[in-house]
Protein backbone atom coordinates (compact mmCIF):
# COMPACT_ATOMS: atom_id res chain seq x y z
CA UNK A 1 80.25 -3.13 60.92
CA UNK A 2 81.78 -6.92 59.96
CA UNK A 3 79.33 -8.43 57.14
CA UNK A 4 79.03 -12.13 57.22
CA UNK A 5 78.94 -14.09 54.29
CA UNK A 6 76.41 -16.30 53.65
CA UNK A 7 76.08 -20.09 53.26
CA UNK A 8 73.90 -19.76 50.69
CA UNK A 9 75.71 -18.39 48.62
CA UNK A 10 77.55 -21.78 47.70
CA UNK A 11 74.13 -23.15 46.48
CA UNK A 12 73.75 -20.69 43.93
CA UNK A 13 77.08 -19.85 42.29
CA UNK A 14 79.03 -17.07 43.84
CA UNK A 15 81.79 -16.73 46.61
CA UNK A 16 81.42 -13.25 47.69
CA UNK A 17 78.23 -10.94 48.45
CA UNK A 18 77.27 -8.47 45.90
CA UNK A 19 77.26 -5.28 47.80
CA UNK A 20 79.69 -5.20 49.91
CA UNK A 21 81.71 -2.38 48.51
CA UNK A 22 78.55 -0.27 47.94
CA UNK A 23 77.71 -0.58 51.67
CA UNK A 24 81.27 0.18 52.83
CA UNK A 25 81.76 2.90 50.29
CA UNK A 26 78.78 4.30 52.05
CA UNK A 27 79.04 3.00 55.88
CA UNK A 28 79.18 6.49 57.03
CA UNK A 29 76.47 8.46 55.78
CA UNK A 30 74.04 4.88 56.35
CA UNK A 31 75.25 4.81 60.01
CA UNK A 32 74.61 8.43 60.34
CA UNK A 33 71.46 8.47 58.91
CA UNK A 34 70.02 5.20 60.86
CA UNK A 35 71.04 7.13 64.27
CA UNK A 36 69.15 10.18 63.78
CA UNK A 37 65.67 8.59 62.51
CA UNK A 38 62.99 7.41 63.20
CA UNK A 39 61.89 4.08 60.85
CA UNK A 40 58.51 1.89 60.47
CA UNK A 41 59.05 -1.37 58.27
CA UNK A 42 55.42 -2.25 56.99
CA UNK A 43 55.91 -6.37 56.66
CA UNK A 44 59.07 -6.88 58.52
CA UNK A 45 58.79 -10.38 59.89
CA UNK A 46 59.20 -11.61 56.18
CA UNK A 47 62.50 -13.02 54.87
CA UNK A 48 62.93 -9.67 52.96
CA UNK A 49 61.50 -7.27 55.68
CA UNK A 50 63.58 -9.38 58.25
CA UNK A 51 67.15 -8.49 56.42
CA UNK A 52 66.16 -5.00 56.41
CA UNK A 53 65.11 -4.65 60.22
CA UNK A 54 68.33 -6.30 60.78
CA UNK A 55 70.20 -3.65 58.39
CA UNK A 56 68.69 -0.77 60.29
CA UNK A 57 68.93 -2.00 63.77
CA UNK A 58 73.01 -2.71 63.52
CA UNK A 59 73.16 0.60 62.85
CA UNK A 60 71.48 1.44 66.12
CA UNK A 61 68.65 3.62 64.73
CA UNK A 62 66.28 6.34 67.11
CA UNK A 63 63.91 4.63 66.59
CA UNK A 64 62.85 0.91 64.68
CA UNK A 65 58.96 -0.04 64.77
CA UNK A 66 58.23 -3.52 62.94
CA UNK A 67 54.34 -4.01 61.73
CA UNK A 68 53.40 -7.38 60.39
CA UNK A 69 50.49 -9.76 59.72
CA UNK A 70 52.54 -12.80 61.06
CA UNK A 71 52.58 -12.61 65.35
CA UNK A 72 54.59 -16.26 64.97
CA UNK A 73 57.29 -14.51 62.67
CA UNK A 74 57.30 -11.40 64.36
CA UNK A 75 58.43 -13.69 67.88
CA UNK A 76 61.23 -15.02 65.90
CA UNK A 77 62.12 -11.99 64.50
CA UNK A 78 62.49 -10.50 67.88
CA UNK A 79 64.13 -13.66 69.16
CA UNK A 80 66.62 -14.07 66.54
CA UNK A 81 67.41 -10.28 66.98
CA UNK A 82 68.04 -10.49 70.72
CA UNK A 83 69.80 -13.59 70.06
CA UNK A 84 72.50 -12.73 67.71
CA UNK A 85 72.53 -8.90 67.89
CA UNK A 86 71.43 -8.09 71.61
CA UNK A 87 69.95 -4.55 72.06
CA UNK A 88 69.98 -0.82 70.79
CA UNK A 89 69.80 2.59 72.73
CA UNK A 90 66.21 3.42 70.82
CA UNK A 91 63.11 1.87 70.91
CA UNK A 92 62.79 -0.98 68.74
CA UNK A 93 58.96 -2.68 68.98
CA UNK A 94 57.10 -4.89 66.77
CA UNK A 95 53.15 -4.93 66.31
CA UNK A 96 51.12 -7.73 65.11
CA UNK A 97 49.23 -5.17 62.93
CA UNK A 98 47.27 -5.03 58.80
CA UNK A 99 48.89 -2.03 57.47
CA UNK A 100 45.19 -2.19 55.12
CA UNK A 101 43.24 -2.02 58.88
CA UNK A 102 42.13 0.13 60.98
CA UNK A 103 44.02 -0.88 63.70
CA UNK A 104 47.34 0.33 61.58
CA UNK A 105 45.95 3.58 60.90
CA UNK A 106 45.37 3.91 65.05
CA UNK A 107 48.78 2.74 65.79
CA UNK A 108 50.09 5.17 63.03
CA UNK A 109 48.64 8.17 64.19
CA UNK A 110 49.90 7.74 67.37
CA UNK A 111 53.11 6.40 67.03
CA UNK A 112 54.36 8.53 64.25
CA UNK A 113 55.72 10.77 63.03
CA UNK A 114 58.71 8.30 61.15
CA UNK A 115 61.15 9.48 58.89
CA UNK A 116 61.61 6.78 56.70
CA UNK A 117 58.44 4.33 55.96
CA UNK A 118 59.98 1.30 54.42
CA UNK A 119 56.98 -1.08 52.70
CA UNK A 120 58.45 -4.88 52.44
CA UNK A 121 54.41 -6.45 52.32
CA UNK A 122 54.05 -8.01 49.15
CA UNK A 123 51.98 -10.97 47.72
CA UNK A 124 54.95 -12.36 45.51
CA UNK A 125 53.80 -15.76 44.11
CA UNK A 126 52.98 -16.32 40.34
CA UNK A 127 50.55 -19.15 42.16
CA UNK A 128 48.70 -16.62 43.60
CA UNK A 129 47.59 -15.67 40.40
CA UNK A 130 44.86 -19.21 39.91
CA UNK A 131 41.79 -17.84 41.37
CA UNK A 132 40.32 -14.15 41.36
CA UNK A 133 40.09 -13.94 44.99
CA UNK A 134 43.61 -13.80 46.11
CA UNK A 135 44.25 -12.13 42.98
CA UNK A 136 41.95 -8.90 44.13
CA UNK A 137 44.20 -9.64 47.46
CA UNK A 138 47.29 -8.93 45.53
CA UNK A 139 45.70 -6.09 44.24
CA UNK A 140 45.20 -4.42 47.98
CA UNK A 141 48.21 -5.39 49.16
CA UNK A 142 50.72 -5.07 46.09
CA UNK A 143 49.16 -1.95 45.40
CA UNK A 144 46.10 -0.18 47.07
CA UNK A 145 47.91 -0.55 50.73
CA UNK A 146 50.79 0.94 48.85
CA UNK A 147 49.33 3.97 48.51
CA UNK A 148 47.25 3.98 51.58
CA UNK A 149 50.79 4.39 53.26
CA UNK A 150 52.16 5.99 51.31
CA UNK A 151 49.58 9.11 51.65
CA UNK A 152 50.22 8.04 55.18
CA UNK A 153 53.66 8.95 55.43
CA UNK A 154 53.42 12.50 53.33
CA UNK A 155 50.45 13.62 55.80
CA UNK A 156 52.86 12.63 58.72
CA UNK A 157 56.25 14.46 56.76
CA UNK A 158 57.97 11.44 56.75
CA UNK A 159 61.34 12.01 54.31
CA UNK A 160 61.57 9.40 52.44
CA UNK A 161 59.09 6.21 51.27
CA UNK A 162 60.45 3.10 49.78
CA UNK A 163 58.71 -0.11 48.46
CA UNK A 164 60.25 -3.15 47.50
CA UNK A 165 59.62 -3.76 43.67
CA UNK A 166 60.44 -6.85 41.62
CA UNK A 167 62.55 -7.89 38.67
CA UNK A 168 59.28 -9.28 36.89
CA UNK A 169 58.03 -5.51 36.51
CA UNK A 170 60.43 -5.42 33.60
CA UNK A 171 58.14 -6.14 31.18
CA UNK A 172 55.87 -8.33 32.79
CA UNK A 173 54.21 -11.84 31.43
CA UNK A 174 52.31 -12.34 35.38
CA UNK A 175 49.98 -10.62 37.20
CA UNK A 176 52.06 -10.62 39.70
CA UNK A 177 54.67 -8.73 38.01
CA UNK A 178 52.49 -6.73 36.32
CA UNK A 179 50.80 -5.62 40.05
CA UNK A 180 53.97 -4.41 41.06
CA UNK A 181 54.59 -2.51 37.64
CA UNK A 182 51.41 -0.45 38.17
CA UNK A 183 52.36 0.17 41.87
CA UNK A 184 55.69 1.75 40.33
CA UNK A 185 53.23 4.14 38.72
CA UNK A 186 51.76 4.90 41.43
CA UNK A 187 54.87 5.61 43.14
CA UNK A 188 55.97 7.78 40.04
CA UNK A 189 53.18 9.76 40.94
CA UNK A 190 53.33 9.66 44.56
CA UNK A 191 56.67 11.28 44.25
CA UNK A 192 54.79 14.52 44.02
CA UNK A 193 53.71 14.47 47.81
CA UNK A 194 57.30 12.99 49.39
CA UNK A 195 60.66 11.42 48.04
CA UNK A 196 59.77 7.74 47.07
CA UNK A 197 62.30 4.88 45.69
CA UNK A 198 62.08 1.18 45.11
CA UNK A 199 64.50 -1.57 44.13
CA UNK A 200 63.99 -4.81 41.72
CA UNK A 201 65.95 -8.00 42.39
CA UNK A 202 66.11 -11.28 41.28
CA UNK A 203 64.96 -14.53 43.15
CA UNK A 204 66.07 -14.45 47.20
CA UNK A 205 67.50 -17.48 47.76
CA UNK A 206 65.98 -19.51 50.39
CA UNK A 207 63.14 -16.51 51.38
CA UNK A 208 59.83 -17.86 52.90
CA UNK A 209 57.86 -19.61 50.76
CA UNK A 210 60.16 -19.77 48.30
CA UNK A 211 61.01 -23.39 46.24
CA UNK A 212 64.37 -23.18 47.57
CA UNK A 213 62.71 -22.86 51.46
CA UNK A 214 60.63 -25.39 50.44
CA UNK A 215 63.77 -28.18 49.86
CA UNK A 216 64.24 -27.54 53.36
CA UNK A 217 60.64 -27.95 54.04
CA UNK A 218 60.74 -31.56 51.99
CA UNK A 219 63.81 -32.97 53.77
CA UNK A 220 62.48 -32.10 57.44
CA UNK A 221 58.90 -34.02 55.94
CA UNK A 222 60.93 -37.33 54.00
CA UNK A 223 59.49 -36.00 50.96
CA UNK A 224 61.39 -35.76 47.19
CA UNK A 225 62.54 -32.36 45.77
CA UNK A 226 61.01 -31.59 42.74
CA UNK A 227 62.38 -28.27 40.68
CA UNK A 228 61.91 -27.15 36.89
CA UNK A 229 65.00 -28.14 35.15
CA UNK A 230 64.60 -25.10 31.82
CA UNK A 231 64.30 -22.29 34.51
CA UNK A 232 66.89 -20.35 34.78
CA UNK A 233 66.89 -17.24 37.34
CA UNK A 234 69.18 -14.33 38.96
CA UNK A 235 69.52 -15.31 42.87
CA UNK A 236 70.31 -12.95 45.67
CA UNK A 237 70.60 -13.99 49.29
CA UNK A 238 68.28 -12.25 51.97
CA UNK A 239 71.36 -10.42 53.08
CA UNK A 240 72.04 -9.22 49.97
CA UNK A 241 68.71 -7.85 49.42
CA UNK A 242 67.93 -6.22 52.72
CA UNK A 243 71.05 -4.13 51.68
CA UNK A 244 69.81 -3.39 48.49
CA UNK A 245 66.56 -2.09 50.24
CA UNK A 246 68.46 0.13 52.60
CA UNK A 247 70.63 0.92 50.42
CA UNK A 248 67.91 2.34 48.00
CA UNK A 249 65.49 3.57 51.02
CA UNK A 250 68.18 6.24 52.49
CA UNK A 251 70.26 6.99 49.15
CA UNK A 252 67.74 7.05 46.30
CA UNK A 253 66.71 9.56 44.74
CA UNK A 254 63.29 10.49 44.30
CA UNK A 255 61.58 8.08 42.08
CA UNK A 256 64.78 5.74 41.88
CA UNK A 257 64.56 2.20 41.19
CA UNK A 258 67.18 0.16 42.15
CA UNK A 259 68.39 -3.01 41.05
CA UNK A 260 71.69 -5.11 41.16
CA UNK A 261 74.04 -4.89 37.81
CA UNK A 262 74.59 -8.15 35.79
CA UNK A 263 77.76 -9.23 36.20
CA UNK A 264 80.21 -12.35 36.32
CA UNK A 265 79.17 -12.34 39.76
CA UNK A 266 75.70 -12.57 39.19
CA UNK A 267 74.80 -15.82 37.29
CA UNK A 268 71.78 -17.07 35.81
CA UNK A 269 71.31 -20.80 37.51
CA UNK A 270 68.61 -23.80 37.50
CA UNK A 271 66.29 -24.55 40.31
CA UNK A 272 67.20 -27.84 39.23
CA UNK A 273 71.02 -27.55 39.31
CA UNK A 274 70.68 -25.56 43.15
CA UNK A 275 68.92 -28.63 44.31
CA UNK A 276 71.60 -31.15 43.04
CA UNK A 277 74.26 -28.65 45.48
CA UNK A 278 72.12 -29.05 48.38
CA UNK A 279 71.59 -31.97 48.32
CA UNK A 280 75.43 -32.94 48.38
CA UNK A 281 76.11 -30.15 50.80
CA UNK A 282 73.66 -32.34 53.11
CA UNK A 283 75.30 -35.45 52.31
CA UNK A 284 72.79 -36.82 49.96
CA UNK A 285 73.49 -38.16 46.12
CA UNK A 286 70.58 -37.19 43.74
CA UNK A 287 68.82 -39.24 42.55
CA UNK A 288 66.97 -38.64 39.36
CA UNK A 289 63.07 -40.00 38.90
CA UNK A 290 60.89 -40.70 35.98
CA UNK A 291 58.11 -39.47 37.68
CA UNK A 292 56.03 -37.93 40.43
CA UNK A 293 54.89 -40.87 42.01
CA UNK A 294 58.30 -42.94 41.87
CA UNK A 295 60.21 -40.30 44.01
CA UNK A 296 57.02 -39.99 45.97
CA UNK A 297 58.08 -43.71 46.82
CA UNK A 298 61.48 -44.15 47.10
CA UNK A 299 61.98 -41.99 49.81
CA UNK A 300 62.96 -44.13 52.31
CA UNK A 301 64.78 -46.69 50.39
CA UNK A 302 67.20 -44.16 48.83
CA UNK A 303 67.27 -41.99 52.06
CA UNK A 304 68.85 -45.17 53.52
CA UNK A 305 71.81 -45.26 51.53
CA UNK A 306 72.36 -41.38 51.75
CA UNK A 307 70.83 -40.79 48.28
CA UNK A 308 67.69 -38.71 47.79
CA UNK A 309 64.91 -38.61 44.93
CA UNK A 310 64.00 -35.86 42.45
CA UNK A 311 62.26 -35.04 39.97
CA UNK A 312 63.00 -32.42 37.33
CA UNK A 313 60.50 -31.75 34.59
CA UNK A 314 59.81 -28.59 32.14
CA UNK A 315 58.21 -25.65 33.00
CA UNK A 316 54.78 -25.09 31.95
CA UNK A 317 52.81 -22.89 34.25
CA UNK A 318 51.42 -19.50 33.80
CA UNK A 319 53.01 -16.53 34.11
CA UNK A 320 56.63 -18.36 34.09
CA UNK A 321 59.05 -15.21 32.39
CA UNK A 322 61.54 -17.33 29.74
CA UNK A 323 64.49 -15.12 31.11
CA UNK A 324 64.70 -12.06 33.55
CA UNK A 325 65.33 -8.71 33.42
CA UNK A 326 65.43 -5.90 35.71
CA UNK A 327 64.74 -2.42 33.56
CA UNK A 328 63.49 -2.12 29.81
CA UNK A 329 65.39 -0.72 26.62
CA UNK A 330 62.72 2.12 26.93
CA UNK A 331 64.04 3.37 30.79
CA UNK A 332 66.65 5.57 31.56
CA UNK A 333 69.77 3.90 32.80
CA UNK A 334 72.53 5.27 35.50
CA UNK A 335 75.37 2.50 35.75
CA UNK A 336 78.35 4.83 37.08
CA UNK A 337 77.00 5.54 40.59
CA UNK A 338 77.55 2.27 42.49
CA UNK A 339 79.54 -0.57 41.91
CA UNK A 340 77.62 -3.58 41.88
CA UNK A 341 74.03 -1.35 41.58
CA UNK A 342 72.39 0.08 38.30
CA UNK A 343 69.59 3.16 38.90
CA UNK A 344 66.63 3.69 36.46
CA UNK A 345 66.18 6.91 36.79
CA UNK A 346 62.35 8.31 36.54
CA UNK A 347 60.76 11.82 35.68
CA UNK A 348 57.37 13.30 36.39
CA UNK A 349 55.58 11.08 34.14
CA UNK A 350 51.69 9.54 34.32
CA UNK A 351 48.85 9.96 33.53
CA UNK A 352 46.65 10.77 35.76
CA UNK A 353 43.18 9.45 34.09
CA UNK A 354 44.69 6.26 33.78
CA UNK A 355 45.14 5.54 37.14
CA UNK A 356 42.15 7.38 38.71
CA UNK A 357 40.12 4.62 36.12
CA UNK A 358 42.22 1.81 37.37
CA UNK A 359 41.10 2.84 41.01
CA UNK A 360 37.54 3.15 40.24
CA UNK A 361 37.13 0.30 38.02
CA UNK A 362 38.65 -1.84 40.99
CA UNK A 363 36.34 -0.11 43.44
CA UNK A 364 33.35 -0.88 41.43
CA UNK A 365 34.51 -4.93 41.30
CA UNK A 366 34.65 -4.99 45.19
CA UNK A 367 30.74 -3.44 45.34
CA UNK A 368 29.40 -5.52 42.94
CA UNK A 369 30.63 -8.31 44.89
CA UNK A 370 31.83 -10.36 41.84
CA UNK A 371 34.66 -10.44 38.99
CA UNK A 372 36.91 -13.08 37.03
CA UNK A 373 40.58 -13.40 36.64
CA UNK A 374 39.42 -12.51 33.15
CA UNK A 375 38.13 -8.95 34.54
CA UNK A 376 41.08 -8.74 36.27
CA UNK A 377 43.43 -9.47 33.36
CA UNK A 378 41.57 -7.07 30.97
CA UNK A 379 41.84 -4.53 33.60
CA UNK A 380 45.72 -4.97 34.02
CA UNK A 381 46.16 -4.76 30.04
CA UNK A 382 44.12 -1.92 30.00
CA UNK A 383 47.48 0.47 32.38
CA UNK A 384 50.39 -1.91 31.10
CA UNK A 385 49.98 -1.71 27.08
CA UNK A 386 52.62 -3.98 26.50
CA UNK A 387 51.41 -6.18 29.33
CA UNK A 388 52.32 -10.19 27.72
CA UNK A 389 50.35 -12.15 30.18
CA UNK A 390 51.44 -15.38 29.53
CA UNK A 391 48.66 -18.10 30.38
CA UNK A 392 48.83 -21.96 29.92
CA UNK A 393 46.12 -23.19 31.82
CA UNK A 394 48.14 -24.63 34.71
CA UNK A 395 49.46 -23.44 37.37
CA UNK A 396 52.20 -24.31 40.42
CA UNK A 397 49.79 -25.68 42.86
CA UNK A 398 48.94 -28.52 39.75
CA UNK A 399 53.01 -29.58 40.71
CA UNK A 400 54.43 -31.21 43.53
């Protein structure tokens, strides 16, 4: 199987792909395993979920089943697919489905057994953090849908589960992070019923909704690119990180987490400093503005001479981590496996009383009908001990 390289790649830093050697040291036993089984990717029409689907369907798997909220990116998923890849001997389907409905649980009882679940829903903004509402939202999905299918795919004797984590678990300072940290532990624990793994990675370059999409988004619209200049992040393209996924999802062990090894090949780089690069790779000069409103005005007066506006200012949201990581000095490292992949390696450990009280604490918040960001917060400090959440007062959606 030829992988392409891509573009993006340029923008932030590297010439080659990460894991290239890990997924040709193990083309084989991936290929064998994708043409035996049977695989359902909960939130597949996302950039993430999209690289995976792609992943397992080149390897022309028994069966591939796609379930995601989006119908529009679930038509482009399929039309990209057909487009660029063509067609597989098994059935490959996609359904405009909730994995937290009812409708998912109908369509999974029918339509399963699968043999490898892979979860890529995830509510991954630190913005989504201002208000309690789609807070308690990241709290279904992040984590309460985890385990829904999770228990899903034991009951069914699926072999293997795998979520996609993040690097902000590592000691977390969001709720965000944090959301995904306690869904770890409930993976730890899950482990008990079926063989579960996960993977961290850094930023995906370009993914929806991302800043970097979003320069994309702002040059379509004639608007200015504006990117923290102090930020400084780990960057993997979508390629890169549907690998990762699959790599983790068929060769993990139980309770694995997966993440990609710092190297000279993996750089920390600016938002700031990625937006100068595309900008030139576009055929734009940057051009640096005081303020909001004057690159908010100059648009079309530098657009005209092939120049561009930004603006570049310091971070000072909440929940923005000073640097990244992707385990803690306190978790069990394996470095010698894979090439360009580190393991953290988990045991049997929880406790159970915890979680059961995080569970009904959260029930009792959705009958009352009513609870803060403050509940919320408390309630998150209460699992994650050394949970920093760091809070300024403002958040993304207060920038342009």
């Amino acid at each position: 199987m030829q992988i392409d390289i891509d573009p993006a790649l340029t923008l932030i830093g590297r010439t080659s792909s990460l894991l290239d050697e890990d997924v040709l040291n193990n083309a084989e036993i991936l290929k064998r395993e994708a043409a035996k089984s049977r695989f359902l990717v909960i939130g597949g029409a996302g950039s993430i979920g999209q690289a995976v689907v792609k992943e397992i369907f080149g390897r022309n798997p028994k069966t591939l089943h796609v379930v995601d909220i989006s119908e529009n990116n679930l038509v482009e998923l399929v039309r990209d697919i057909r487009s660029s890849m063509g067609y597989i001997d098994g059935d490959f389907r996609t359904f405009a489905l909730d994995c937290g409905s009812r409708s998912f649980e109908a369509f999974f009882k029918n339509e399963g057994a699968y043999d490898y679940v892979f979860n890529l829903s995830a509510l991954k903004h630190v913005r989504s953090e201002k208000d309690p509402y789609t807070l308690m939202r990241m709290v279904n999905v992040n984590i309460l849908n985890t385990i829904k299918t999770m228990r899903m795919a034991a009951e069914s004797g699926a072999c293997k589960y795998f979520c996609v984590s993040t690097d902000k678990a590592a000691n977390p300072v969001n709720m965000m992070g944090a959301s995904k940290r306690i869904m770890e532990m409930f993976l730890m624990r899950d482990g008990e019923q079926l063989p579960i793994s996960t993977a961290r990675f850094a930023n995906v370059a370009f993914s929806d909704g991302s800043l970097l999409h979003g320069f994309n988004q702002r040059l379509l619209k004639d608007q200015p690119l504006a990117a923290p200049s102090d930020v400084r992040r780990y960057f993997v393209t979508a390629g890169e990180a549907g690998q990762l996924c699959l790599l983790s999802g068929i060769l993990g062990e139980n309770r694995d987490i997966f993440f990609p090894k710092l190297s000279s090949a993996l750089n920390l780089v600016t938002f700031s400093s990625i937006a100068e690069k595309y900008l030139l790779q576009r055929g734009y000069e940057p051009v640096i503005c005081g303020t909001e409103d004057e690159a908010r005005l100059r648009v079309h007066e530098l657009k005209s001479r092939n120049q561009w506006p930004c603006y570049f200012f310091k971070s000072d949201t909440t929940g923005e981590k000073d640097f990244e990581e992707f385990f803690t000095e306190n978790e069990d490292i394996d470095l010698q496996r894979f090439n360009s992949l580190g393991v953290v390696k988990n045991s049997l450990t929880y406790n159970p009383q915890i979680l059961q009280n995080f569970l009904e604490s959260i029930q009792n918040m959705k009958d009352d009908g009513l609870w803060s960001r403050n509940d919320l917060i408390r309630l998150f400090n209460s699992i994650i001990p050394n949970f920093n959440h760091k809070e300024t007062g403002k958040f993304l959606d207060g920038r342009m």
